[in-house]
C-alpha atoms as a PDB file:
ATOM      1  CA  UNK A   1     -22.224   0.974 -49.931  1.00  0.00           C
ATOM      2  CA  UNK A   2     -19.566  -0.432 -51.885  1.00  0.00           C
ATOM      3  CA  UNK A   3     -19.965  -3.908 -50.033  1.00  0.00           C
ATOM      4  CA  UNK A   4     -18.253  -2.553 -46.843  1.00  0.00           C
ATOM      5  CA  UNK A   5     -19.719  -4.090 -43.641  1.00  0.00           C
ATOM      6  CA  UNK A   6     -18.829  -2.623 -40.249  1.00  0.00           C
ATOM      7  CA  UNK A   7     -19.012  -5.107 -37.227  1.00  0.00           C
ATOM      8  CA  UNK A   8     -18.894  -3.113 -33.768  1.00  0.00           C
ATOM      9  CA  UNK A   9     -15.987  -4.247 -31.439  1.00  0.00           C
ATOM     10  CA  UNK A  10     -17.036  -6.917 -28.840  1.00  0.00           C
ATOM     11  CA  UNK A  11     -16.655  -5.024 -25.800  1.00  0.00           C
ATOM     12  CA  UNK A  12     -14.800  -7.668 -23.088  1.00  0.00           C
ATOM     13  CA  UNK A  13     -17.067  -6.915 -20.157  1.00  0.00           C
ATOM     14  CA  UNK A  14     -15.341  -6.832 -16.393  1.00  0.00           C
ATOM     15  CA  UNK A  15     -16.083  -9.771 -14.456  1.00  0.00           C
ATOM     16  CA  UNK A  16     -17.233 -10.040 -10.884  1.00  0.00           C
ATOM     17  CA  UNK A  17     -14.348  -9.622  -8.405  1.00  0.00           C
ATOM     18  CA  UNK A  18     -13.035 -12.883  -6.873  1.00  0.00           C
ATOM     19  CA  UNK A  19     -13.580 -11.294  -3.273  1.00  0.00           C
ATOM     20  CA  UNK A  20     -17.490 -10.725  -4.252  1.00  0.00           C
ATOM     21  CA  UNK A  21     -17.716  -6.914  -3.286  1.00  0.00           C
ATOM     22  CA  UNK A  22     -18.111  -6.813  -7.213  1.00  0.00           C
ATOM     23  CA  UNK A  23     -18.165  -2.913  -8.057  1.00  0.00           C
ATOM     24  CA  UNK A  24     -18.681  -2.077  -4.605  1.00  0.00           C
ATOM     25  CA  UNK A  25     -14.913   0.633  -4.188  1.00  0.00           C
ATOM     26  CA  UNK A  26     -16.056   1.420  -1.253  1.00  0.00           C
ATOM     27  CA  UNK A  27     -15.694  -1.816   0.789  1.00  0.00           C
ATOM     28  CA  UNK A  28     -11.692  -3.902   0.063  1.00  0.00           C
ATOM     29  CA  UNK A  29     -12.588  -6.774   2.653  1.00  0.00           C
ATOM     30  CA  UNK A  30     -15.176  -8.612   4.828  1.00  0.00           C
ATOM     31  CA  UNK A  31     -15.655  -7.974   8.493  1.00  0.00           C
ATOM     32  CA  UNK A  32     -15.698 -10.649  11.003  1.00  0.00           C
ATOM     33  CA  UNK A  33     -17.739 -10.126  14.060  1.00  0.00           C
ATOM     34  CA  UNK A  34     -16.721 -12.312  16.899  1.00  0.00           C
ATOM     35  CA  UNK A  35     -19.260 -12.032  19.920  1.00  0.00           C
ATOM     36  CA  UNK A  36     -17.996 -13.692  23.229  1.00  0.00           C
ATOM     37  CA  UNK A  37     -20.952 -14.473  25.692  1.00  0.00           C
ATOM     38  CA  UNK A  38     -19.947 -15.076  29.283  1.00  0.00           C
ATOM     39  CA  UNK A  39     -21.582 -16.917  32.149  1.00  0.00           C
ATOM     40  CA  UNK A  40     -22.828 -13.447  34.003  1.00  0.00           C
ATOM     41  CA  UNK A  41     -25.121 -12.842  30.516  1.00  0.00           C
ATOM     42  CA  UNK A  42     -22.063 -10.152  29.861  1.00  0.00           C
ATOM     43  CA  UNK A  43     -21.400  -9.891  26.085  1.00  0.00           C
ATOM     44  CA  UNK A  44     -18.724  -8.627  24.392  1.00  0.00           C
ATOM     45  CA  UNK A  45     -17.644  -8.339  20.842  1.00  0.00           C
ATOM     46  CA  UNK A  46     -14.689  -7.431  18.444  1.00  0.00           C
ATOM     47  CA  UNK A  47     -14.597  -6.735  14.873  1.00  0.00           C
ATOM     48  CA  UNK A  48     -11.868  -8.470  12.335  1.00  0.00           C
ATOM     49  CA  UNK A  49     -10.797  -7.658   8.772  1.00  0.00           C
ATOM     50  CA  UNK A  50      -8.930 -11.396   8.951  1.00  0.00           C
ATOM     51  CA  UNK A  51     -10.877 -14.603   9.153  1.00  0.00           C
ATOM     52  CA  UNK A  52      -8.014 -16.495  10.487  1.00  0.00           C
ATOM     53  CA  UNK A  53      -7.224 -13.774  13.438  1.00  0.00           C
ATOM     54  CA  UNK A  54     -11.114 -13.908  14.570  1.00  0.00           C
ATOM     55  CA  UNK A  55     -10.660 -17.835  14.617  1.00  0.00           C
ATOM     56  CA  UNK A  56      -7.943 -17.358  16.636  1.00  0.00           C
ATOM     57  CA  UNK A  57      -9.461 -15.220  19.180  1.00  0.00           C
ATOM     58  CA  UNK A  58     -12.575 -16.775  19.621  1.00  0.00           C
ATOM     59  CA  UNK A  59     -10.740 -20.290  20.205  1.00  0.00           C
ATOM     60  CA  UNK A  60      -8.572 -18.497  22.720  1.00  0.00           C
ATOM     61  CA  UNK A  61     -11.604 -16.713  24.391  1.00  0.00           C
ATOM     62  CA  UNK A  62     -13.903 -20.115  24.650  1.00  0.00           C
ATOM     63  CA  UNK A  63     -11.051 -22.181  26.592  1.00  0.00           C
ATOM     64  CA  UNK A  64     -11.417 -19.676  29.219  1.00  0.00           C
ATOM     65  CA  UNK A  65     -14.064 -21.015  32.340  1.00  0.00           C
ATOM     66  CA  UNK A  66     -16.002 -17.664  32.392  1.00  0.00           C
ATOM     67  CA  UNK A  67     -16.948 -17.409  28.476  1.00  0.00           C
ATOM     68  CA  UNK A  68     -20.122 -19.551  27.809  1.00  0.00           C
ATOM     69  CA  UNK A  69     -19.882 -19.733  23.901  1.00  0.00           C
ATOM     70  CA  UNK A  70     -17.892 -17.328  20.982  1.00  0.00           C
ATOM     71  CA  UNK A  71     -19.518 -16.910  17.695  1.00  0.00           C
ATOM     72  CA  UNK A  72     -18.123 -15.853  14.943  1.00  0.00           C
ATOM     73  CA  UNK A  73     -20.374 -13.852  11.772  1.00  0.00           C
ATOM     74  CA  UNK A  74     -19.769 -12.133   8.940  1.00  0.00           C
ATOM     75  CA  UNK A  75     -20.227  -8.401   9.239  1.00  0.00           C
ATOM     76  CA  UNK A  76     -19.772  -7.400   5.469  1.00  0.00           C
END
């Protein structure tokens, strides 16, 4: 061996995805689960791929006299 040293390449190593699914492909964004209770113990609910939109909808849904409370959860 002549001296000659071989040093293996530093591999970079992927980092965690900003959105935190990490290496998940199957999922590409959370799920928002907005569940409206109403005054007659009725409950409904709607799933959202947007934050902002399930917001939106649950702030329309609780100025209404019938709905008791909205809640909004994350799904996935």
């Amino acid at each position: 061996m002549n001296g000659v040293v071989t040093v293996p390449k530093k591999v970079n190593s992927k980092k965690k995805e900003a959105n935190g699914f990490g290496k998940d492909r199957r999922r590409k964004h959370h799920h928002f689960l907005v569940t409206v209770f109403y005054a007659d113990g009725e409950r409904f609910g709607r799933v959202y791929t947007n934050k902002e939109k399930a917001t939106r909808f649950a702030e329309r849904q609780r100025r209404s006299p019938v709905v008791k409370s909205a809640r909004i959860s994350l799904v996935s």
